[in-house]
C-alpha atoms as a PDB file:
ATOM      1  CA  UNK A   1     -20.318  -6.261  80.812  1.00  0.00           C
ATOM      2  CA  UNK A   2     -23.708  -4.515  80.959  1.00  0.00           C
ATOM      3  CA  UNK A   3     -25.433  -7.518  81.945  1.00  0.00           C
ATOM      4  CA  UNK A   4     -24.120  -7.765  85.240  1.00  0.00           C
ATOM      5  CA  UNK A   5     -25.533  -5.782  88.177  1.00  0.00           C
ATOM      6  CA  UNK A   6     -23.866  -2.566  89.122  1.00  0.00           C
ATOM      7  CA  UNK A   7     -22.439  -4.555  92.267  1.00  0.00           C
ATOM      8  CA  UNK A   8     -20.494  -6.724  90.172  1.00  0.00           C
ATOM      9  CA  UNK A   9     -19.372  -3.714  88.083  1.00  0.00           C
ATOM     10  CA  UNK A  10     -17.986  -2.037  90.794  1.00  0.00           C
ATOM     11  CA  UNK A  11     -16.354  -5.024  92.551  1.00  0.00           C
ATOM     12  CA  UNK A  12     -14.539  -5.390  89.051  1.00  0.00           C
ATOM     13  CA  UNK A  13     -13.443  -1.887  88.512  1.00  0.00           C
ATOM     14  CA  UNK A  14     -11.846  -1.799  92.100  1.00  0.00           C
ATOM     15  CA  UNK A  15     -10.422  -5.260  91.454  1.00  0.00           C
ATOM     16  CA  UNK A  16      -8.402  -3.470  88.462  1.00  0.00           C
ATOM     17  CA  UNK A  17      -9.059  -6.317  85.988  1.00  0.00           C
ATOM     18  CA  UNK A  18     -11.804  -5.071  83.997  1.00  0.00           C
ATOM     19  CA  UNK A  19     -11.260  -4.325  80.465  1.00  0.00           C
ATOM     20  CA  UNK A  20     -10.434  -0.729  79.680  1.00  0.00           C
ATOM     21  CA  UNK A  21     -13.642  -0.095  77.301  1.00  0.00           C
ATOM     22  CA  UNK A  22     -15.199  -0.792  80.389  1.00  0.00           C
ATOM     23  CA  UNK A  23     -13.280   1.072  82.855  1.00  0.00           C
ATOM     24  CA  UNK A  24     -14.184   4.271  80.845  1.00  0.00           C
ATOM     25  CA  UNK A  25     -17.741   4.483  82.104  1.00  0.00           C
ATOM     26  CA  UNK A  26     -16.165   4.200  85.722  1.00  0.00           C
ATOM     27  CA  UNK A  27     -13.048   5.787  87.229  1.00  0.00           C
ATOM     28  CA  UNK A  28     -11.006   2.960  88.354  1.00  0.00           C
ATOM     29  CA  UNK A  29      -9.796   2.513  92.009  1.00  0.00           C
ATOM     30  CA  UNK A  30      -5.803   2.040  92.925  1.00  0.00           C
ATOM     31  CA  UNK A  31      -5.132   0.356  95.921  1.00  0.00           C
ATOM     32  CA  UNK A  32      -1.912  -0.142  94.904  1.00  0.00           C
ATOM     33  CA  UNK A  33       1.234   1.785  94.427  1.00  0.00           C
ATOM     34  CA  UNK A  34       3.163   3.454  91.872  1.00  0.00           C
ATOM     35  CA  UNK A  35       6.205   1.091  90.569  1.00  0.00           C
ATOM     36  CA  UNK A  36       9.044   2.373  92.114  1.00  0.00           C
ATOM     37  CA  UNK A  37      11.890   3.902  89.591  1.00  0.00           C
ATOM     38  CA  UNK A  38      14.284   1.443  87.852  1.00  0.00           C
ATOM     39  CA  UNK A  39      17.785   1.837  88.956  1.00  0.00           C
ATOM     40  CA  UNK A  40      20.461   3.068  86.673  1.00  0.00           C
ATOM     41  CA  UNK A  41      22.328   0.239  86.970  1.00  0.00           C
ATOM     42  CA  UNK A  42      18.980  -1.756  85.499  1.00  0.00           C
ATOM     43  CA  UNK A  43      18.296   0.672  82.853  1.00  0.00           C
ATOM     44  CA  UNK A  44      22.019   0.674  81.752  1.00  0.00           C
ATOM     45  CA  UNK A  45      22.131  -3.225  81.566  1.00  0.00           C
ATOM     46  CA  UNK A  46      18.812  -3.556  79.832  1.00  0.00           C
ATOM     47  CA  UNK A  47      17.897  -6.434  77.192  1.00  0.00           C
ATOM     48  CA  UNK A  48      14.977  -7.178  76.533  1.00  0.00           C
ATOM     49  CA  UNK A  49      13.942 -11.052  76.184  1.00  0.00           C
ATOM     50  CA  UNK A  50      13.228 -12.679  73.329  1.00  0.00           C
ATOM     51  CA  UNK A  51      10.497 -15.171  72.748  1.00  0.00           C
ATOM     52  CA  UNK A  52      10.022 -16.874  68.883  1.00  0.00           C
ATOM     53  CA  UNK A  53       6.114 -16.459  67.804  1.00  0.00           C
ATOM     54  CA  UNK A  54       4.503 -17.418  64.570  1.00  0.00           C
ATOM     55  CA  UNK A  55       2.938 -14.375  62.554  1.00  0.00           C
ATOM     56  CA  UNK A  56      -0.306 -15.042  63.781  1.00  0.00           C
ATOM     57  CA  UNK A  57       1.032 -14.037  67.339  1.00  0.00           C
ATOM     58  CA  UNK A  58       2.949 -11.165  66.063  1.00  0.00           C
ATOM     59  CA  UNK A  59       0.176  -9.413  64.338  1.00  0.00           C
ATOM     60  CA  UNK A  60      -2.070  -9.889  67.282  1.00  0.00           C
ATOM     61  CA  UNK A  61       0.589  -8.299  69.161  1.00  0.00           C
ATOM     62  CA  UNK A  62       1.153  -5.525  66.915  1.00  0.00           C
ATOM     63  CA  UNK A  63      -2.828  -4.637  66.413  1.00  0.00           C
ATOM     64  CA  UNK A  64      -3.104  -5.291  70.573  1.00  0.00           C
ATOM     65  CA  UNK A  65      -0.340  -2.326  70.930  1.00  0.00           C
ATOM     66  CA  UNK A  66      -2.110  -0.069  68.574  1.00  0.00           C
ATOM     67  CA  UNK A  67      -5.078  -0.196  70.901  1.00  0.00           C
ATOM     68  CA  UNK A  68      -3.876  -0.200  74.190  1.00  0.00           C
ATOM     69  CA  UNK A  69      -2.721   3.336  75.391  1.00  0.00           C
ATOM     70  CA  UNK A  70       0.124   2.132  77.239  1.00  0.00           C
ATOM     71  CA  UNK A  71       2.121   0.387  74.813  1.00  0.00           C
ATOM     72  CA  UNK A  72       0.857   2.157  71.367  1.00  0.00           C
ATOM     73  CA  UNK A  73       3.431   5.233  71.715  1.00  0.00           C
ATOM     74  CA  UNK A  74       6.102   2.234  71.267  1.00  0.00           C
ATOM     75  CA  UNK A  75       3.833   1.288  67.523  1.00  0.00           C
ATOM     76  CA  UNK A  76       4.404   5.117  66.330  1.00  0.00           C
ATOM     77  CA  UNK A  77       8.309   5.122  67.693  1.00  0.00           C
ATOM     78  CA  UNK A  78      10.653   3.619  66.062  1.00  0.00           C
ATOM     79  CA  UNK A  79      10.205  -0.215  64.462  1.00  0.00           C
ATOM     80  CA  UNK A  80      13.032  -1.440  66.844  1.00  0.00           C
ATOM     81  CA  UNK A  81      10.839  -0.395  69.779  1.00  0.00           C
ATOM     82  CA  UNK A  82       8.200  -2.035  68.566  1.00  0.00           C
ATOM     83  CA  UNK A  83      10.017  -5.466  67.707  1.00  0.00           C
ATOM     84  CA  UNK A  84      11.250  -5.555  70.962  1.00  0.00           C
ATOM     85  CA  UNK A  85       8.184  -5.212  72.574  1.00  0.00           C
ATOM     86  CA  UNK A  86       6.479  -7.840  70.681  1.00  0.00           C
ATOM     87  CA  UNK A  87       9.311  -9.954  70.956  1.00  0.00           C
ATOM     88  CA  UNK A  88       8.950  -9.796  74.957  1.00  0.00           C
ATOM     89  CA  UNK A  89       5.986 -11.105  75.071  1.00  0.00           C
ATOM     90  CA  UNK A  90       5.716 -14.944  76.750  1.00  0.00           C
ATOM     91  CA  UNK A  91       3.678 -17.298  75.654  1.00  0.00           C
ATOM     92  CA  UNK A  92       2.112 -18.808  78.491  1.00  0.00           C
ATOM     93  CA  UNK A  93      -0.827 -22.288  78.502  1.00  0.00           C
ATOM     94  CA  UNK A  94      -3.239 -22.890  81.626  1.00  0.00           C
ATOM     95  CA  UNK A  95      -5.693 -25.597  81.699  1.00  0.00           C
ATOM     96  CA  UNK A  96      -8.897 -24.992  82.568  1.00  0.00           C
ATOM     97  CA  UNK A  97      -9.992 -24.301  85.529  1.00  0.00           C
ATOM     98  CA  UNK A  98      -6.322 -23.445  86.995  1.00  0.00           C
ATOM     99  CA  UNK A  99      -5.678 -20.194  87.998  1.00  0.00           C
ATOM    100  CA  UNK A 100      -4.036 -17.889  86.078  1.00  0.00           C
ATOM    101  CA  UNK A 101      -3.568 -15.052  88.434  1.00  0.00           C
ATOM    102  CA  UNK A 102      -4.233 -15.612  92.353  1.00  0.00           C
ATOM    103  CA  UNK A 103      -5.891 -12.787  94.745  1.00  0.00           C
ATOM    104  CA  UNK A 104      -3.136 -12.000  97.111  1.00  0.00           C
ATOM    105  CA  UNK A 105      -0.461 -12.313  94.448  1.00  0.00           C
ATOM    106  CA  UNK A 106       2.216  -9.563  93.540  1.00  0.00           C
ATOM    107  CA  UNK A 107       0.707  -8.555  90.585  1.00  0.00           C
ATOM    108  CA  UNK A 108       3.803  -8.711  87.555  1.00  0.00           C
ATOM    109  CA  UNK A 109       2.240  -9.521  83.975  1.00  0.00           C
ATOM    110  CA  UNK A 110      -0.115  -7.699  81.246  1.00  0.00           C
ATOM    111  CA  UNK A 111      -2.223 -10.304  79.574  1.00  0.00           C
ATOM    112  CA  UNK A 112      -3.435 -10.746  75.825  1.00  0.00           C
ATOM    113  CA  UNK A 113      -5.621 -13.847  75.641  1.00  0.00           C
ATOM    114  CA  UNK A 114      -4.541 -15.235  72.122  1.00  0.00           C
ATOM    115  CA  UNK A 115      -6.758 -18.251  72.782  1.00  0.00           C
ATOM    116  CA  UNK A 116      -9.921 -19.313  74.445  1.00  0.00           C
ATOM    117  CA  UNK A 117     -11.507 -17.565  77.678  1.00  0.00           C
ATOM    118  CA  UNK A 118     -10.539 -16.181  81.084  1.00  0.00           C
ATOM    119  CA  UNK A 119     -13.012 -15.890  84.524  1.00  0.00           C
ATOM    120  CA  UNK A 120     -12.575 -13.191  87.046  1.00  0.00           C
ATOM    121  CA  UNK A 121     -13.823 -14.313  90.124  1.00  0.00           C
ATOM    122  CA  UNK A 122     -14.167 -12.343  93.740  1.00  0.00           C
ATOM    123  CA  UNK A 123     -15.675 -14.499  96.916  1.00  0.00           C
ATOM    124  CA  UNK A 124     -16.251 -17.530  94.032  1.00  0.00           C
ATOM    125  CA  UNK A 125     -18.628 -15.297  92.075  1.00  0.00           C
ATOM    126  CA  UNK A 126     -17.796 -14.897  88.278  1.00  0.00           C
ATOM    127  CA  UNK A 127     -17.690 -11.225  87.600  1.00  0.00           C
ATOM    128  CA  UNK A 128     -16.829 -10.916  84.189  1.00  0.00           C
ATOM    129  CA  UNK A 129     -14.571 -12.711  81.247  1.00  0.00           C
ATOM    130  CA  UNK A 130     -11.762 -11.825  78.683  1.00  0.00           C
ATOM    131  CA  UNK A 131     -12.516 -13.454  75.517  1.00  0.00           C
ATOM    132  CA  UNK A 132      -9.776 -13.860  72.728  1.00  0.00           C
ATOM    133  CA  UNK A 133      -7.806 -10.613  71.512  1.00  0.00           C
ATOM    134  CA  UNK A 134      -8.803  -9.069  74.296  1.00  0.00           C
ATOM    135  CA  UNK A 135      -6.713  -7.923  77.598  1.00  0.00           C
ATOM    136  CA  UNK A 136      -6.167  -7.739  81.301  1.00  0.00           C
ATOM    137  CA  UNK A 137      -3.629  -6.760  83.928  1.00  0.00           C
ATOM    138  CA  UNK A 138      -2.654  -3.118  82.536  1.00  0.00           C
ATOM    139  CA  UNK A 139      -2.499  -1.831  86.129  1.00  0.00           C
ATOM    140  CA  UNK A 140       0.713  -4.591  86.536  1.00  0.00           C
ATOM    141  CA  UNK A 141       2.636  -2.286  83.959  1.00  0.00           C
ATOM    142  CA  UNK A 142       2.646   0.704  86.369  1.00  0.00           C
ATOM    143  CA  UNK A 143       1.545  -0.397  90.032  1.00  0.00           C
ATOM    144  CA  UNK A 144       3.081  -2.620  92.665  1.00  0.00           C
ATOM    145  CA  UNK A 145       0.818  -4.371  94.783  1.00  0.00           C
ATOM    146  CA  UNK A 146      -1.504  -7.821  95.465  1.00  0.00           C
ATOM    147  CA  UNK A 147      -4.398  -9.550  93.036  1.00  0.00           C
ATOM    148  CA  UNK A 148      -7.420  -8.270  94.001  1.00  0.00           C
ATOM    149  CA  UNK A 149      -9.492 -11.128  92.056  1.00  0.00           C
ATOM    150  CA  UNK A 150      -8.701 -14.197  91.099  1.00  0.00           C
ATOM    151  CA  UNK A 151      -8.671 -15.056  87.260  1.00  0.00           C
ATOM    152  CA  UNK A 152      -8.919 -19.004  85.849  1.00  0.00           C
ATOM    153  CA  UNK A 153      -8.710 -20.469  82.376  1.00  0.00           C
ATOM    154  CA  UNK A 154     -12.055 -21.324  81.009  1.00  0.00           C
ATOM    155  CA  UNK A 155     -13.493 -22.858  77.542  1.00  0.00           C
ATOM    156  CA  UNK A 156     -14.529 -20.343  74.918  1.00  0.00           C
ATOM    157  CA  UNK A 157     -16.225 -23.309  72.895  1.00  0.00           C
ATOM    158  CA  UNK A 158     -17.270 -26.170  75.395  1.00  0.00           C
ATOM    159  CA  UNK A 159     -13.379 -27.893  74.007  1.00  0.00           C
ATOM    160  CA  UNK A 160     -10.720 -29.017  76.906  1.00  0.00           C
ATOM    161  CA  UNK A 161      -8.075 -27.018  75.109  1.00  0.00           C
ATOM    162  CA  UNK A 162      -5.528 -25.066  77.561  1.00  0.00           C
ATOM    163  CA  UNK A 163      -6.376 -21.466  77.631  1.00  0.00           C
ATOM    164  CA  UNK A 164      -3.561 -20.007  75.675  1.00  0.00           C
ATOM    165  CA  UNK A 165      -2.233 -16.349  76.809  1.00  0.00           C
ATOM    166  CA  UNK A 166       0.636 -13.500  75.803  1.00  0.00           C
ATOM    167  CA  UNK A 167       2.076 -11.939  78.846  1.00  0.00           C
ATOM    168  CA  UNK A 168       4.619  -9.114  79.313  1.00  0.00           C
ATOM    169  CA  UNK A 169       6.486  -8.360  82.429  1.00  0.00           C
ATOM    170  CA  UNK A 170       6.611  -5.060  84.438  1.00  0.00           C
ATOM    171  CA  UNK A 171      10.053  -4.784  84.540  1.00  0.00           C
ATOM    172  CA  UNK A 172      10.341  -5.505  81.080  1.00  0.00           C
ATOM    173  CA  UNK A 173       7.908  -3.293  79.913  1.00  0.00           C
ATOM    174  CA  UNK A 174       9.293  -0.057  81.920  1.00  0.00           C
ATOM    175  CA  UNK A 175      12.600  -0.950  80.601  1.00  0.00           C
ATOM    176  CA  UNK A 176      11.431  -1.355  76.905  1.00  0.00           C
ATOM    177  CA  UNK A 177      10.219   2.297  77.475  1.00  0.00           C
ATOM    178  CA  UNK A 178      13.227   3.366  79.249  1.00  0.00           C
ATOM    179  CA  UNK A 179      15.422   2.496  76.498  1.00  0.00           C
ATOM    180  CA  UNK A 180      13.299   3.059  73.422  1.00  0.00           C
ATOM    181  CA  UNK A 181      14.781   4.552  70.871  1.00  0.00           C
ATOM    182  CA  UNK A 182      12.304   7.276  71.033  1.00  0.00           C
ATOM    183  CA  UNK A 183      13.787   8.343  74.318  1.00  0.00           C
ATOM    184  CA  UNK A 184      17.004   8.146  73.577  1.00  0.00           C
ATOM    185  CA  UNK A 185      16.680  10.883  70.319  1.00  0.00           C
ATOM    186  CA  UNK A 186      19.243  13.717  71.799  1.00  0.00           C
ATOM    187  CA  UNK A 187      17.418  17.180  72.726  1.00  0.00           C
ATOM    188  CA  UNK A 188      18.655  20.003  70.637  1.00  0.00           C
ATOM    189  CA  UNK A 189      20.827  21.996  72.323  1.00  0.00           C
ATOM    190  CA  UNK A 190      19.642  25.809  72.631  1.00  0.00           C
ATOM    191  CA  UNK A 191      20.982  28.505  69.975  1.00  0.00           C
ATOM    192  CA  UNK A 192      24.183  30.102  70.883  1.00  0.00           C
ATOM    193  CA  UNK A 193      24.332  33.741  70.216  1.00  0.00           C
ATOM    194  CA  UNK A 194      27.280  35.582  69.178  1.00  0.00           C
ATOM    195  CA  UNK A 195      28.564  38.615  70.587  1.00  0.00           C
ATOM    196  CA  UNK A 196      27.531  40.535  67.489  1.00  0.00           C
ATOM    197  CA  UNK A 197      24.125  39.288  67.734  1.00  0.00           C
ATOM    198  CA  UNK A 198      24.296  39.881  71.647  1.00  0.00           C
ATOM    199  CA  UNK A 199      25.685  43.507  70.823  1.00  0.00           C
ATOM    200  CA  UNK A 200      22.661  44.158  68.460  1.00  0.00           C
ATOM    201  CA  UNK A 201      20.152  42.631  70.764  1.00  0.00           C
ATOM    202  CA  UNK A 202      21.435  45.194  73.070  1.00  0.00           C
ATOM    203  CA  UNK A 203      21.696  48.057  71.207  1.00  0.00           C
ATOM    204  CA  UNK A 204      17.802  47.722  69.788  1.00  0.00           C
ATOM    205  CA  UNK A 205      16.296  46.253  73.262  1.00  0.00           C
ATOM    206  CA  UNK A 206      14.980  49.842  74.112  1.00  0.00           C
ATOM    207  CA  UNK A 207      13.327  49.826  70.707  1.00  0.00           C
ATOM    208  CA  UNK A 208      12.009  46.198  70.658  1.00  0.00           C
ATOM    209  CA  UNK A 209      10.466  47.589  74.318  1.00  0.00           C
ATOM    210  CA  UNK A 210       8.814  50.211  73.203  1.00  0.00           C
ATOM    211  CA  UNK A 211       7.095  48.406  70.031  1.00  0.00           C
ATOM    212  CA  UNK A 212       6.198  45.171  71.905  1.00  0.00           C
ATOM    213  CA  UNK A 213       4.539  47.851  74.459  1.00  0.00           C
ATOM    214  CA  UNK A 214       2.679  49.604  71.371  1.00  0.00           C
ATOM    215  CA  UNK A 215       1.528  46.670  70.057  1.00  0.00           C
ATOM    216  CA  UNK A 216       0.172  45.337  73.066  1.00  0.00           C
ATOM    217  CA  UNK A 217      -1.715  48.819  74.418  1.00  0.00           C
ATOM    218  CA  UNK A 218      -2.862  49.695  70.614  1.00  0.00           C
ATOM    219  CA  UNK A 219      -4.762  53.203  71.167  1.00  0.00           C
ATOM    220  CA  UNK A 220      -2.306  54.408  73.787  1.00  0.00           C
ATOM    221  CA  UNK A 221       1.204  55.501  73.295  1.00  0.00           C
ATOM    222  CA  UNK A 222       4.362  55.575  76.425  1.00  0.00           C
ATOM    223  CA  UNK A 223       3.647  58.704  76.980  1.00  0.00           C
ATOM    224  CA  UNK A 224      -0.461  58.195  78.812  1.00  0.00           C
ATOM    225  CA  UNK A 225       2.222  55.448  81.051  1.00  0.00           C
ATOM    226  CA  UNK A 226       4.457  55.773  84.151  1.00  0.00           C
ATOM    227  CA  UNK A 227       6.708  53.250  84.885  1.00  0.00           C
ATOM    228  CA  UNK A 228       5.755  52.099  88.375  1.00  0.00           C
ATOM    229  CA  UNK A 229       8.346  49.073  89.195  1.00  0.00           C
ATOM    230  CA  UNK A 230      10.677  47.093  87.787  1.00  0.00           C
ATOM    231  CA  UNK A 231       9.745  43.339  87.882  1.00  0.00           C
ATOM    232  CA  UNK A 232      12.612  41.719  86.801  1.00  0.00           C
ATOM    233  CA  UNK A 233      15.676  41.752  84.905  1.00  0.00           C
ATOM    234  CA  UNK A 234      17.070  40.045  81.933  1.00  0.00           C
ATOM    235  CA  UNK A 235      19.740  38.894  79.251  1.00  0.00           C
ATOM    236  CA  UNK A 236      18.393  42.007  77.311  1.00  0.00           C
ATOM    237  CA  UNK A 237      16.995  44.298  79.308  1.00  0.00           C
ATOM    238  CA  UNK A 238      13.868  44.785  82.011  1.00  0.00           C
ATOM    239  CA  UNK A 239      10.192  43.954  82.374  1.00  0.00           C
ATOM    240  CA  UNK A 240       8.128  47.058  83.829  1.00  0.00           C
ATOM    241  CA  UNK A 241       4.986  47.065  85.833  1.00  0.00           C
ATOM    242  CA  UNK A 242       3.366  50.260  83.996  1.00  0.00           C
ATOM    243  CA  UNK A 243       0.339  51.938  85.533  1.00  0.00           C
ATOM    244  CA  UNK A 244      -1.458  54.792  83.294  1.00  0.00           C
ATOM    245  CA  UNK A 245      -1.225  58.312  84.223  1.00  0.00           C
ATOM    246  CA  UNK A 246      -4.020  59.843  85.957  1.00  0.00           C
ATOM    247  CA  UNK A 247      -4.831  63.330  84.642  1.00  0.00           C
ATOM    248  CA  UNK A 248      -5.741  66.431  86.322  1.00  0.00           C
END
């Protein structure tokens, strides 16, 4: 990455596909739009897919989530969460030298390169790579809009072997979230108070008043204050604008 020229930096920020140790020197630049909201009707009649990996893929997938701050509060949730995740990853093959993302195109997919090399290219000029473990597309997880570069499958180690990639869908990212387990953990409800309780609050409001005032002035007592306004009004009692007396 440092050994381009700041040109090509920038070009690859703004394209969105540079790596995201990279994108912390720079701020990145959206063109694009926030996904819209899933409908209820989605969310309701969610399921994730379900693609079979070997345990190679799986703990790639699993060490990939721990890094990447979108998906790594779905590691710490609950296991289910994170099984689903990993099982909704594709597993996708490009030759090389075939595109695997086209400028223009509705961006869709988050990529983990399990195998060989990618290119990003803008106006035919290489502008950086994505070697294996690493990743690309994270804007496609929360933004609608087109490629701004175009990426192709390239050799890592001068073989003819298909570039070999992991890739995870908007939707079914957003919905993973939507329906994690995490989210779904019911709020507590707030205390209910009985009317004793409710009837003692009452009855010692004045007096929890005047010693949250105390505490709060130290050196001076209610009697160096005037009450100037009321403020507002509450469950148990008032909040005062106080002013201190002037003297003489």
């Amino acid at each position: 990455w440092w050994a381009l020229d700041g040109d090509t930096q920038k070009k690859l920020i703004e394209s969105g596909e540079a790596h995201p140790k990279e994108r912390e020197a720079k701020p990145e630049v959206k063109a694009a739009v926030r996904a819209q909201p899933l409908s209820p009707d989605f969310i309701q009649t969610f399921e994730a897919p379900v693609y079979k990996k070997d345990a190679e893929q799986k703990s790639l997938l699993k060490e990939t989530a721990k890094q990447n701050f979108l998906l790594k509060d779905l590691v710490t949730g609950a296991k289910t969460d994170l099984k689903k995740l990993i099982n909704a990853f594709e597993t996708v093959e490009v030759k090389q030298g075939k595109n695997v993302v086209k400028k223009g195109e509705k961006g869709n997919h988050f990529y983990v390169v399990e195998h060989g090399r990618v290119e990003f290219r803008i106006d035919d000029k290489v502008v950086g790579t994505c070697e294996q473990g690493h990743t690309f597309g994270e804007q496609n997880l929360l933004y609608q809009g087109p490629e701004k570069a175009d990426v192709f499958a390239a050799s890592s180690d001068g073989s003819m072997e298909p570039t070999k990639l992991l890739r995870l869908h908007q939707e079914v990212y957003r919905g993973i979230k939507q329906t994690s387990e995490e989210t779904k953990k019911p709020t507590l409800p707030p205390p209910r108070i009985s009317e004793k309780e409710t009837s003692w609050l009452e009855d010692n409001k004045i007096v929890q008043e005047q010693q949250a005032i105390k505490k709060a002035l130290k050196n001076s007592t209610l009697d160096d204050l005037e009450k100037i306004k009321v403020l507002g009004e509450g469950q148990f009692g008032e909040v005062w604008l106080l002013g201190k007396k002037i003297s003489g």
